[in-house]
PDB file of N, CA and C in Angstrom:
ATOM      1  N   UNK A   1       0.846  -1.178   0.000  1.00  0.00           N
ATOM      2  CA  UNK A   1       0.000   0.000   0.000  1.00  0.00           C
ATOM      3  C   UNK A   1       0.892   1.243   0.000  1.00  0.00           C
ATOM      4  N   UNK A   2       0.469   2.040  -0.791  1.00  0.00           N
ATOM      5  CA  UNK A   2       1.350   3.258  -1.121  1.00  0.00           C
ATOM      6  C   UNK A   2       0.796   4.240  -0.080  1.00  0.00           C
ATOM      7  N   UNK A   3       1.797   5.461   0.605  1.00  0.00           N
ATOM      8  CA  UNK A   3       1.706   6.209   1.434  1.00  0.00           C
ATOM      9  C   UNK A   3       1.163   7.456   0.963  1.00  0.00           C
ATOM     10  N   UNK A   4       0.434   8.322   1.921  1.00  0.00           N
ATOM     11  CA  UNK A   4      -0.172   9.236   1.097  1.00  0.00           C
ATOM     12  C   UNK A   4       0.787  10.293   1.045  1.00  0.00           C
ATOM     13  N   UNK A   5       1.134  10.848   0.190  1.00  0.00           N
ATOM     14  CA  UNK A   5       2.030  11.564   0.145  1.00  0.00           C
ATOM     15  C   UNK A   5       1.395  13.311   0.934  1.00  0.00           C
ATOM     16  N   UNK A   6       2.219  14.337   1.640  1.00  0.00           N
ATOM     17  CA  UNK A   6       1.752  14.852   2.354  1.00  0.00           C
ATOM     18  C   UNK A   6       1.804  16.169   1.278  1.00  0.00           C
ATOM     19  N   UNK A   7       0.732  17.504   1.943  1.00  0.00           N
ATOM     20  CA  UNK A   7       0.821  18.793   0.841  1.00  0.00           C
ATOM     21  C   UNK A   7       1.863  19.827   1.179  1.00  0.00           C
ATOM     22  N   UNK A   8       2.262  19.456   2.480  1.00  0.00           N
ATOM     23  CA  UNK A   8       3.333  20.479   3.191  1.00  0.00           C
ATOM     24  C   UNK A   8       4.731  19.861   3.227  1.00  0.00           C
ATOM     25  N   UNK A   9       5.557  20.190   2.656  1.00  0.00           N
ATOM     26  CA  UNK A   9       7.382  19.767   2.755  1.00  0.00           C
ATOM     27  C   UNK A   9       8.352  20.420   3.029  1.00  0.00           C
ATOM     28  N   UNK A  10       9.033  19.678   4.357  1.00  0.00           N
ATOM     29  CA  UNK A  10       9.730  20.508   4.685  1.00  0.00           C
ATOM     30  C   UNK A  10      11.072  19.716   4.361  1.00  0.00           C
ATOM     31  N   UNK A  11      11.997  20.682   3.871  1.00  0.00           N
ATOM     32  CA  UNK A  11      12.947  20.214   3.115  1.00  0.00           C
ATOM     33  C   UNK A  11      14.370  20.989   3.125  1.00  0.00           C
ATOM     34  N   UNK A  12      15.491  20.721   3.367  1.00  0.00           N
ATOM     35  CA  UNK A  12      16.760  21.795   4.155  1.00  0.00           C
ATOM     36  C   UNK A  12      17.106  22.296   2.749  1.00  0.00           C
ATOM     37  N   UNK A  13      16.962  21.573   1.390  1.00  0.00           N
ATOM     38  CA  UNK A  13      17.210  22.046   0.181  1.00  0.00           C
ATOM     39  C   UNK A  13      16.180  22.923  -0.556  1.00  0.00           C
ATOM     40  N   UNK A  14      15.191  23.256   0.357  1.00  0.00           N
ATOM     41  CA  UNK A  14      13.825  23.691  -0.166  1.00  0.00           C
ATOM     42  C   UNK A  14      13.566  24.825   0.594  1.00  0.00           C
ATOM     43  N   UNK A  15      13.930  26.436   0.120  1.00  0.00           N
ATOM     44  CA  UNK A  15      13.753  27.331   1.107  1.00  0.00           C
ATOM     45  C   UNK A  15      14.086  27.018   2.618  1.00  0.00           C
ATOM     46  N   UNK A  16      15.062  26.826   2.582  1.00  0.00           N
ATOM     47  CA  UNK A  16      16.038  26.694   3.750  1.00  0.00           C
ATOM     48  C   UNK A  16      15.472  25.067   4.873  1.00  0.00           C
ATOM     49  N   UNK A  17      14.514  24.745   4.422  1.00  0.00           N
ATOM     50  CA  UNK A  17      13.790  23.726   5.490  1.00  0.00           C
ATOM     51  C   UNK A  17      12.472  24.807   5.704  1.00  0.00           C
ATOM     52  N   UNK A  18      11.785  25.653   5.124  1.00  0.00           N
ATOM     53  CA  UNK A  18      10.547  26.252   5.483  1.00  0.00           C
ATOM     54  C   UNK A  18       9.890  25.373   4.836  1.00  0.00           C
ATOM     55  N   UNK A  19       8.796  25.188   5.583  1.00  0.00           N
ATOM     56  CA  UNK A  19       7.234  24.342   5.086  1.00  0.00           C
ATOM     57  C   UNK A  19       6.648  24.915   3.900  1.00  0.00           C
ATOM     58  N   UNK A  20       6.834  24.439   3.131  1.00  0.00           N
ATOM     59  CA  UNK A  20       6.312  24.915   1.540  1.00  0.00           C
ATOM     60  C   UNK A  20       5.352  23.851   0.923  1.00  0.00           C
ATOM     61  N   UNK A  21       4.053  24.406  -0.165  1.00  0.00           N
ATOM     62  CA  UNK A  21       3.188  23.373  -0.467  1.00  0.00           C
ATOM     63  C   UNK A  21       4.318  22.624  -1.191  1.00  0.00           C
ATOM     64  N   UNK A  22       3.955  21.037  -1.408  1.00  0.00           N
ATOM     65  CA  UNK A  22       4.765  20.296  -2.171  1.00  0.00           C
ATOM     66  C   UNK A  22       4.894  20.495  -3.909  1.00  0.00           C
ATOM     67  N   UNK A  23       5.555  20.614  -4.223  1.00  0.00           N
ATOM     68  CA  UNK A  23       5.993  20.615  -5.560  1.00  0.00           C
ATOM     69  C   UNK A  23       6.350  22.411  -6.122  1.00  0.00           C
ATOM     70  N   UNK A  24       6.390  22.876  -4.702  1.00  0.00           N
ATOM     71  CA  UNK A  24       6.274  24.543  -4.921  1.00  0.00           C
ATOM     72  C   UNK A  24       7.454  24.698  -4.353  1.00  0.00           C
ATOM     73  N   UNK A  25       8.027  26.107  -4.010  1.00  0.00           N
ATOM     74  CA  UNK A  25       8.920  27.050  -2.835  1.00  0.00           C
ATOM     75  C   UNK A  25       7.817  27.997  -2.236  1.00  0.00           C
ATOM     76  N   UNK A  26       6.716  27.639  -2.499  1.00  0.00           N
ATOM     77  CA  UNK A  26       5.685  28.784  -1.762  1.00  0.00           C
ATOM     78  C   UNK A  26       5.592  28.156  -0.350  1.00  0.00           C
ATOM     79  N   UNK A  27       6.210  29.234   0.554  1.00  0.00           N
ATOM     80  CA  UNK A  27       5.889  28.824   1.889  1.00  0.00           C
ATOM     81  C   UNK A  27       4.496  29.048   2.453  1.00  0.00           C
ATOM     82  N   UNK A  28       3.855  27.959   2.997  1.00  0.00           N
ATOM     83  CA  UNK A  28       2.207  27.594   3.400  1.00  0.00           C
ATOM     84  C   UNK A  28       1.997  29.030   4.437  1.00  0.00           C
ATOM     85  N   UNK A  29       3.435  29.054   4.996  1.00  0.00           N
ATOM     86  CA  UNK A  29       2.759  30.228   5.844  1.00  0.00           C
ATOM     87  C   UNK A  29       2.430  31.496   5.109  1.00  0.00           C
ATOM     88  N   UNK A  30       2.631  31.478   3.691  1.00  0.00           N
ATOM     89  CA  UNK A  30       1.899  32.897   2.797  1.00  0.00           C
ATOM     90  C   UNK A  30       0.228  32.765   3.064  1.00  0.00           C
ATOM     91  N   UNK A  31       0.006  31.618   2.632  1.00  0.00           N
ATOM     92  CA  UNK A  31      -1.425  31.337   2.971  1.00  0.00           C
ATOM     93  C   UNK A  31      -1.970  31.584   4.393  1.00  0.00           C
ATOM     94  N   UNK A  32      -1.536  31.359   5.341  1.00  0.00           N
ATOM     95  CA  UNK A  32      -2.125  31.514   6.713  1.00  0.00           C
ATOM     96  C   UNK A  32      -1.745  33.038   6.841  1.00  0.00           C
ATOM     97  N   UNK A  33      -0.757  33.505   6.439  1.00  0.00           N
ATOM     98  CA  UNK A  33      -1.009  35.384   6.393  1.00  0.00           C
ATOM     99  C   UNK A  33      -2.446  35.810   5.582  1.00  0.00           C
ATOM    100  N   UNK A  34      -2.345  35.015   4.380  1.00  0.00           N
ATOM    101  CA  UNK A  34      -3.851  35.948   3.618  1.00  0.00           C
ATOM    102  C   UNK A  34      -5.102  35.736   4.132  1.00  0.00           C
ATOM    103  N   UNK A  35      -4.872  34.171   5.027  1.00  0.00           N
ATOM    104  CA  UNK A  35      -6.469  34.272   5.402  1.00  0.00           C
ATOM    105  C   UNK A  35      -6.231  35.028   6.498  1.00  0.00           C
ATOM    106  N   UNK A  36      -5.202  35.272   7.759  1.00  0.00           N
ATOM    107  CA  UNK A  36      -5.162  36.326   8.714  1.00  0.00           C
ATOM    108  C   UNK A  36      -5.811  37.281   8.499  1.00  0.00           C
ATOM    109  N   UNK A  37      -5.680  37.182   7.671  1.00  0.00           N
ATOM    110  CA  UNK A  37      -5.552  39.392   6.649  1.00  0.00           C
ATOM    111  C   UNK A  37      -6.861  39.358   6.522  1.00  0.00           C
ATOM    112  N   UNK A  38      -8.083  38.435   6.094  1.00  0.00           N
ATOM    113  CA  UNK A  38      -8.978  38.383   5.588  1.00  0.00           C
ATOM    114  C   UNK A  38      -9.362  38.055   4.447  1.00  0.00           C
ATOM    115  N   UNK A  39      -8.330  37.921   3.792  1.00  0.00           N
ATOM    116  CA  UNK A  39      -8.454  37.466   2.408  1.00  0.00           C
ATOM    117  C   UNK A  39      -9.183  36.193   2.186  1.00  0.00           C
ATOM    118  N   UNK A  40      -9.058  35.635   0.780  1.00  0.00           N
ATOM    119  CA  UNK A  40      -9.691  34.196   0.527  1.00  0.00           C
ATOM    120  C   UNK A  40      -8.879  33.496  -0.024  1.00  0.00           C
ATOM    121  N   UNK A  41      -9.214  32.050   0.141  1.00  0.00           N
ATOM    122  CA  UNK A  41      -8.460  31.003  -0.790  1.00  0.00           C
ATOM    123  C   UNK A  41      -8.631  31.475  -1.688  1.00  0.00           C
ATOM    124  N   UNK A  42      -9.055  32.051  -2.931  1.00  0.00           N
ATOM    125  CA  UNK A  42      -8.851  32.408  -3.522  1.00  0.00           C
ATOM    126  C   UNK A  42      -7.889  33.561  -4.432  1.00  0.00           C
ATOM    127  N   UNK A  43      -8.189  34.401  -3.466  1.00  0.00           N
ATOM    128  CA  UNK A  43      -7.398  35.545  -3.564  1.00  0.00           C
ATOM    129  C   UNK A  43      -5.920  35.245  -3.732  1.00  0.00           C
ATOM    130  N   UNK A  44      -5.389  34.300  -2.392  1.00  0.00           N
ATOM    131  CA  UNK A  44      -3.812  33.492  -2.472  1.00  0.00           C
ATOM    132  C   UNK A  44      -3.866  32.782  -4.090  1.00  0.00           C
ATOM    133  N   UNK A  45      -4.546  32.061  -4.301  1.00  0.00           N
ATOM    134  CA  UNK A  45      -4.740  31.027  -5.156  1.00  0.00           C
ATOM    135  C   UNK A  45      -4.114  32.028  -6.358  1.00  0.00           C
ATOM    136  N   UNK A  46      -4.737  33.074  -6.756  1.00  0.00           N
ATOM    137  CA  UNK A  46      -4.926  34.215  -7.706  1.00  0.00           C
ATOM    138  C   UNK A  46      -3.246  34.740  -7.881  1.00  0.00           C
ATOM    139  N   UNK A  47      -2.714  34.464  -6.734  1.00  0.00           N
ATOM    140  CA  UNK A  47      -1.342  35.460  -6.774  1.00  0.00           C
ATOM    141  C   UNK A  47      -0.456  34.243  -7.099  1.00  0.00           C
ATOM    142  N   UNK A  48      -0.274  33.110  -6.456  1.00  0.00           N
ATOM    143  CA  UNK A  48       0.398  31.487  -6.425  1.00  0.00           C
ATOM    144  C   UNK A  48      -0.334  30.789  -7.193  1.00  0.00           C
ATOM    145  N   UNK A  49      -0.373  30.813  -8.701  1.00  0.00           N
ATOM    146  CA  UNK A  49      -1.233  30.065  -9.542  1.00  0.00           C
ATOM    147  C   UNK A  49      -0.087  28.521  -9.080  1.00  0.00           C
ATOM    148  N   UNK A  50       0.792  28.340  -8.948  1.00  0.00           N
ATOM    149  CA  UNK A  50       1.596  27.121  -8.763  1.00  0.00           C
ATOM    150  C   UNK A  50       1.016  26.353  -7.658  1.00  0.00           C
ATOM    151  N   UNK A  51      -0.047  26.876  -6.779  1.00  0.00           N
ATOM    152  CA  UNK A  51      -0.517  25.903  -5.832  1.00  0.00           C
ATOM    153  C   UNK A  51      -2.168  25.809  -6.018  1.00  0.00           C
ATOM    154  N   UNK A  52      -2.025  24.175  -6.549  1.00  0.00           N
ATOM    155  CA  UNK A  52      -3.237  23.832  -7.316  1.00  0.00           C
ATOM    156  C   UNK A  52      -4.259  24.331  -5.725  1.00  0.00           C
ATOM    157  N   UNK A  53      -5.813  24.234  -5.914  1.00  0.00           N
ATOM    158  CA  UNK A  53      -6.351  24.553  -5.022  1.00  0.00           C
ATOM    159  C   UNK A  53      -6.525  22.900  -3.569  1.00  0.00           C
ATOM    160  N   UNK A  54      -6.295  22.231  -4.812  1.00  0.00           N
ATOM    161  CA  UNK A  54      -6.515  20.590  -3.664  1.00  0.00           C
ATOM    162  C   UNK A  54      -5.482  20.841  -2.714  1.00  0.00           C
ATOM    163  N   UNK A  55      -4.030  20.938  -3.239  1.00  0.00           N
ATOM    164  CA  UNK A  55      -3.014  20.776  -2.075  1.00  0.00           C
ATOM    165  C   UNK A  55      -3.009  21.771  -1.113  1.00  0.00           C
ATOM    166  N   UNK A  56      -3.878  23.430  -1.128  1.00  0.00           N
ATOM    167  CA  UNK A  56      -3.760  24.269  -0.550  1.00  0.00           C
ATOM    168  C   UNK A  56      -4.901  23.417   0.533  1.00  0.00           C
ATOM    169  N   UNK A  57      -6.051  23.180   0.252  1.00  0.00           N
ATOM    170  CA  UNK A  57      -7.080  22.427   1.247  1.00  0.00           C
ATOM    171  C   UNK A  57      -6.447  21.244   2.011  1.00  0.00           C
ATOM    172  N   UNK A  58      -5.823  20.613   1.290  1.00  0.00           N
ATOM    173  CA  UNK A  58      -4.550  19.347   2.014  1.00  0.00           C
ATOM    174  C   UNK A  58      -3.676  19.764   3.032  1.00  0.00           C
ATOM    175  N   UNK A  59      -2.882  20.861   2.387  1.00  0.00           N
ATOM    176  CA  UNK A  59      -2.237  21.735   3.667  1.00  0.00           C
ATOM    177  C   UNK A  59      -3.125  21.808   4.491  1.00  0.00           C
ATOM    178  N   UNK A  60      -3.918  22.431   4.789  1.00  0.00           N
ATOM    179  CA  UNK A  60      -4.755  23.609   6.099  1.00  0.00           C
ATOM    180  C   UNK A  60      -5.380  22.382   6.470  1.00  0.00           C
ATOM    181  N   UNK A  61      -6.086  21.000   5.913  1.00  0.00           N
ATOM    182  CA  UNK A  61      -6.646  19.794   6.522  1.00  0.00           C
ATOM    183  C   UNK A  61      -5.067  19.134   7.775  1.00  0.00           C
ATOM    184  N   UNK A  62      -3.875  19.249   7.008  1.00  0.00           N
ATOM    185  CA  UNK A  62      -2.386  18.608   7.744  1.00  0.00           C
ATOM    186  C   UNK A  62      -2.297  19.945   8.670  1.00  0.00           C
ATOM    187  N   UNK A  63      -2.287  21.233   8.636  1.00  0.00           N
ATOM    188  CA  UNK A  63      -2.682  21.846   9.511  1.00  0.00           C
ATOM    189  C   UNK A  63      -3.747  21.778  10.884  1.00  0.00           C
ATOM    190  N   UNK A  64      -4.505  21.708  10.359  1.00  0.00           N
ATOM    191  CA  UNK A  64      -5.827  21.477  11.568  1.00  0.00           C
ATOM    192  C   UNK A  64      -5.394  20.455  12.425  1.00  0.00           C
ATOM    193  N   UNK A  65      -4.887  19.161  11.548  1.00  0.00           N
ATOM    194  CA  UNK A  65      -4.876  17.506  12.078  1.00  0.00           C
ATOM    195  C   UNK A  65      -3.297  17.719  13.255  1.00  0.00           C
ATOM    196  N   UNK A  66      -2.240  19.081  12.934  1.00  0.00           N
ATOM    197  CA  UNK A  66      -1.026  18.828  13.805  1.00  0.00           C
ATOM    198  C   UNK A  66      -0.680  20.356  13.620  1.00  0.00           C
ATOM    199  N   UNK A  67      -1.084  20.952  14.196  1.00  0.00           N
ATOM    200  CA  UNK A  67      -1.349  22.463  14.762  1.00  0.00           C
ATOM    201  C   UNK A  67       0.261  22.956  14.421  1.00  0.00           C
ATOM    202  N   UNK A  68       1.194  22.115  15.141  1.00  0.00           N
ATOM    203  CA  UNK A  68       2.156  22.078  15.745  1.00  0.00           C
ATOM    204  C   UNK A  68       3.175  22.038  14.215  1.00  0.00           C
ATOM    205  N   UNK A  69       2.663  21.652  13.024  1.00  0.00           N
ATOM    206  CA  UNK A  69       3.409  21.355  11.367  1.00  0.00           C
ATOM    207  C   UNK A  69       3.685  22.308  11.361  1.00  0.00           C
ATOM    208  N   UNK A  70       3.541  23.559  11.395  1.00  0.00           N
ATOM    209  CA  UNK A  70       4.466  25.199  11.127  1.00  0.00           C
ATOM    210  C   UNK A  70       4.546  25.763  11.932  1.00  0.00           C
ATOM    211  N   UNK A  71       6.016  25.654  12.021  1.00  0.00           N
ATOM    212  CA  UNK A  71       6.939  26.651  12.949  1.00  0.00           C
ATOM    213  C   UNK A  71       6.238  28.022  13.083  1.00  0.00           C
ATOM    214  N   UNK A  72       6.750  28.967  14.200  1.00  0.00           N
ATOM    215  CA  UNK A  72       6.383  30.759  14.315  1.00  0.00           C
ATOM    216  C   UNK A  72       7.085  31.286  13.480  1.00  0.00           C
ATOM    217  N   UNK A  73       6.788  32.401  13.015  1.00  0.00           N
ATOM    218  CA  UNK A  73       8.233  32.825  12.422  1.00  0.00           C
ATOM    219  C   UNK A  73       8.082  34.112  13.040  1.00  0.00           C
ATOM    220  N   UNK A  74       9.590  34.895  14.036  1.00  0.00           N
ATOM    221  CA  UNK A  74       9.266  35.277  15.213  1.00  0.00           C
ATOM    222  C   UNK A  74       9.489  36.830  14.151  1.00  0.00           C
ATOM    223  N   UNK A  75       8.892  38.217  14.637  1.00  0.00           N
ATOM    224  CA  UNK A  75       8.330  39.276  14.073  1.00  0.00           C
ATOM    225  C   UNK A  75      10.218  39.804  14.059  1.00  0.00           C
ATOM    226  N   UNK A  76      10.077  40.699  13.660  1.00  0.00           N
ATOM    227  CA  UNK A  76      11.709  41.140  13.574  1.00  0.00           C
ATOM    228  C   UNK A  76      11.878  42.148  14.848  1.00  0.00           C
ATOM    229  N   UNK A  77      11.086  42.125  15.954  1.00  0.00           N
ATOM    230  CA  UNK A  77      11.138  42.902  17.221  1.00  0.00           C
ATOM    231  C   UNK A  77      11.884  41.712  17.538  1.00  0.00           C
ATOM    232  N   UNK A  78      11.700  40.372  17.176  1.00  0.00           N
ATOM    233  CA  UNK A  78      12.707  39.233  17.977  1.00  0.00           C
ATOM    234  C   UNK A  78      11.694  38.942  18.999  1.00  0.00           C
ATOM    235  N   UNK A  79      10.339  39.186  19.401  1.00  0.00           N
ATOM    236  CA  UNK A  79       9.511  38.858  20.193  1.00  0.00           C
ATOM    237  C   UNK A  79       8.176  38.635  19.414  1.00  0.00           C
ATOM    238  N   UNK A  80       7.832  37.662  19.746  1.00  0.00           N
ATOM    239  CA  UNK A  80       5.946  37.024  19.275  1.00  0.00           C
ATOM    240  C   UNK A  80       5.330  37.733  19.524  1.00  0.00           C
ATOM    241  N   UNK A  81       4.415  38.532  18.875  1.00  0.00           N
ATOM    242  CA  UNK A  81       3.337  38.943  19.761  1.00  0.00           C
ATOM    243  C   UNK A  81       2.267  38.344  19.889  1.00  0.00           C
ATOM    244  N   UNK A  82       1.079  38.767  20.427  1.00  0.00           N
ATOM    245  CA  UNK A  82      -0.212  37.962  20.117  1.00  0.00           C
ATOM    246  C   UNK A  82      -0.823  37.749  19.060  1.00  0.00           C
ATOM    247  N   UNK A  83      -0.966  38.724  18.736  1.00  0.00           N
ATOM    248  CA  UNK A  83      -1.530  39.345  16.956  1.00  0.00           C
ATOM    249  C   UNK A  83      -0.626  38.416  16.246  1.00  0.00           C
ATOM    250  N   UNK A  84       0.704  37.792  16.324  1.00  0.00           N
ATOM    251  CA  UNK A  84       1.536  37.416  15.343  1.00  0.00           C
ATOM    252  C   UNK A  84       1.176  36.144  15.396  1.00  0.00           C
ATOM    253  N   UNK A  85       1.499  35.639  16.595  1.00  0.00           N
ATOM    254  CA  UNK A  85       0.556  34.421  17.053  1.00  0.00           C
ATOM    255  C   UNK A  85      -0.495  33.904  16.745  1.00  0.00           C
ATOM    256  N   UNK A  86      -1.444  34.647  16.618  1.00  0.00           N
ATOM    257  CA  UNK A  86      -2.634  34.101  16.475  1.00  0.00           C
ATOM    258  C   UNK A  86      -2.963  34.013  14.916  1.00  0.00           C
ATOM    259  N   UNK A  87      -2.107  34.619  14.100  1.00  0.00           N
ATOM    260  CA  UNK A  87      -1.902  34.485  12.520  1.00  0.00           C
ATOM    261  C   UNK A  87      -1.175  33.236  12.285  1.00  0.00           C
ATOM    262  N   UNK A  88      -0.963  32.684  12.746  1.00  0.00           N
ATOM    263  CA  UNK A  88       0.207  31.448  12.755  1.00  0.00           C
ATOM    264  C   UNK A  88      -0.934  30.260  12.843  1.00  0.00           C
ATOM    265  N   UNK A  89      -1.764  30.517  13.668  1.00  0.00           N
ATOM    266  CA  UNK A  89      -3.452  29.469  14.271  1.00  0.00           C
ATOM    267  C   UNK A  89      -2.650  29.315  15.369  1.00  0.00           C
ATOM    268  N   UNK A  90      -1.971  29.992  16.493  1.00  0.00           N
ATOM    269  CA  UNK A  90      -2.082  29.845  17.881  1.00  0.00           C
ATOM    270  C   UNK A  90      -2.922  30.521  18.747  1.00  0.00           C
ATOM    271  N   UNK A  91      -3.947  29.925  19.648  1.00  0.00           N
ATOM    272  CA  UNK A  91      -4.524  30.454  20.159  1.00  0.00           C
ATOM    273  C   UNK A  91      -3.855  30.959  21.714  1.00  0.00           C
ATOM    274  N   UNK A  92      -4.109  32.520  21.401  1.00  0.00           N
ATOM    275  CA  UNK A  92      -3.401  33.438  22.877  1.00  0.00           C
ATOM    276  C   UNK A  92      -4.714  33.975  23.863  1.00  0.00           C
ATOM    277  N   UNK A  93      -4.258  33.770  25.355  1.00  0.00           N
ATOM    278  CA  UNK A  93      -4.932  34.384  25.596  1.00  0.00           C
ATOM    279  C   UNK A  93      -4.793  35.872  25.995  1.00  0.00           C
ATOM    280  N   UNK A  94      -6.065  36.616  25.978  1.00  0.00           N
ATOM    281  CA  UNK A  94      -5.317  37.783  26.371  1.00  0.00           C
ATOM    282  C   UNK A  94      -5.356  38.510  27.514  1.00  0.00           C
ATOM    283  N   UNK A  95      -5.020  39.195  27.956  1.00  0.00           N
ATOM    284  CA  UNK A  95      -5.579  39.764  29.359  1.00  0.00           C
ATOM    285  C   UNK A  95      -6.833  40.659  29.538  1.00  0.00           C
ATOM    286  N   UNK A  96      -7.940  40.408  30.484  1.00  0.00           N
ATOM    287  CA  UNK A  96      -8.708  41.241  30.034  1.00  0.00           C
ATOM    288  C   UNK A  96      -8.855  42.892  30.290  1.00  0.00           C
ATOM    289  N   UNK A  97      -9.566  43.615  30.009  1.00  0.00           N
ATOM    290  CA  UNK A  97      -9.381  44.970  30.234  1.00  0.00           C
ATOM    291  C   UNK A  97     -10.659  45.099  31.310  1.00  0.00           C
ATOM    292  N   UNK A  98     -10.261  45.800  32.382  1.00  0.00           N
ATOM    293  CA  UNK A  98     -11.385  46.147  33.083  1.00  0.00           C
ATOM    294  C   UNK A  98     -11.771  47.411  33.624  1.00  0.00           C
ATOM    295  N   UNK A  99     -11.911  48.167  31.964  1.00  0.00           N
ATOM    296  CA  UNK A  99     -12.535  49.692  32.478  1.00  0.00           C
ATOM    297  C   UNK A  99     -13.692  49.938  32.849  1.00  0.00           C
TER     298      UNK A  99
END
């Protein structure tokens, strides 16, 4: 039985080892910025014609299934913030305000 081959590859010869859809150099985390942003699968789709729409849904399904498949990539303050975080799909909590 043949293995399913996965939509996300991470690869040290492949944009340094960044998680990129397979058969691309588009790193998946472009996609989790546009839907951050508000954008649509589509919209990404529109700019990265190289990532058919199945493997982009394959990604974000290997996403959902191991949260943990893409690294942070830390803001150039050299510190995470929340906002940065939570573009990544980490859920932060925040402190609440009590005016």
């Amino acid at each position: 039985m043949a293995s399913k081959q996965h939509a996300i590859v991470k690869d040290r010869d492949i944009q340094g080892g960044v998680p990129v859809f397979a058969g691309t150099r588009v790193p998946v985390v472009v996609l989790l910025d546009y839907l951050a942003a508000g954008q649509s699968l589509d919209d990404f789709l529109a700019q990265y014609p190289g990532v058919s729409r199945e493997v982009a849904a394959e990604a974000l399904e290997e996403i959902v299934s191991d949260p943990g498949s893409i690294p942070l990539r830390v803001p150039t303050s050299g510190q995470p913030t929340s906002d940065h975080l939570m573009t990544q799909g980490v859920r932060v909590a925040r402190p609440r305000s009590d005016n």
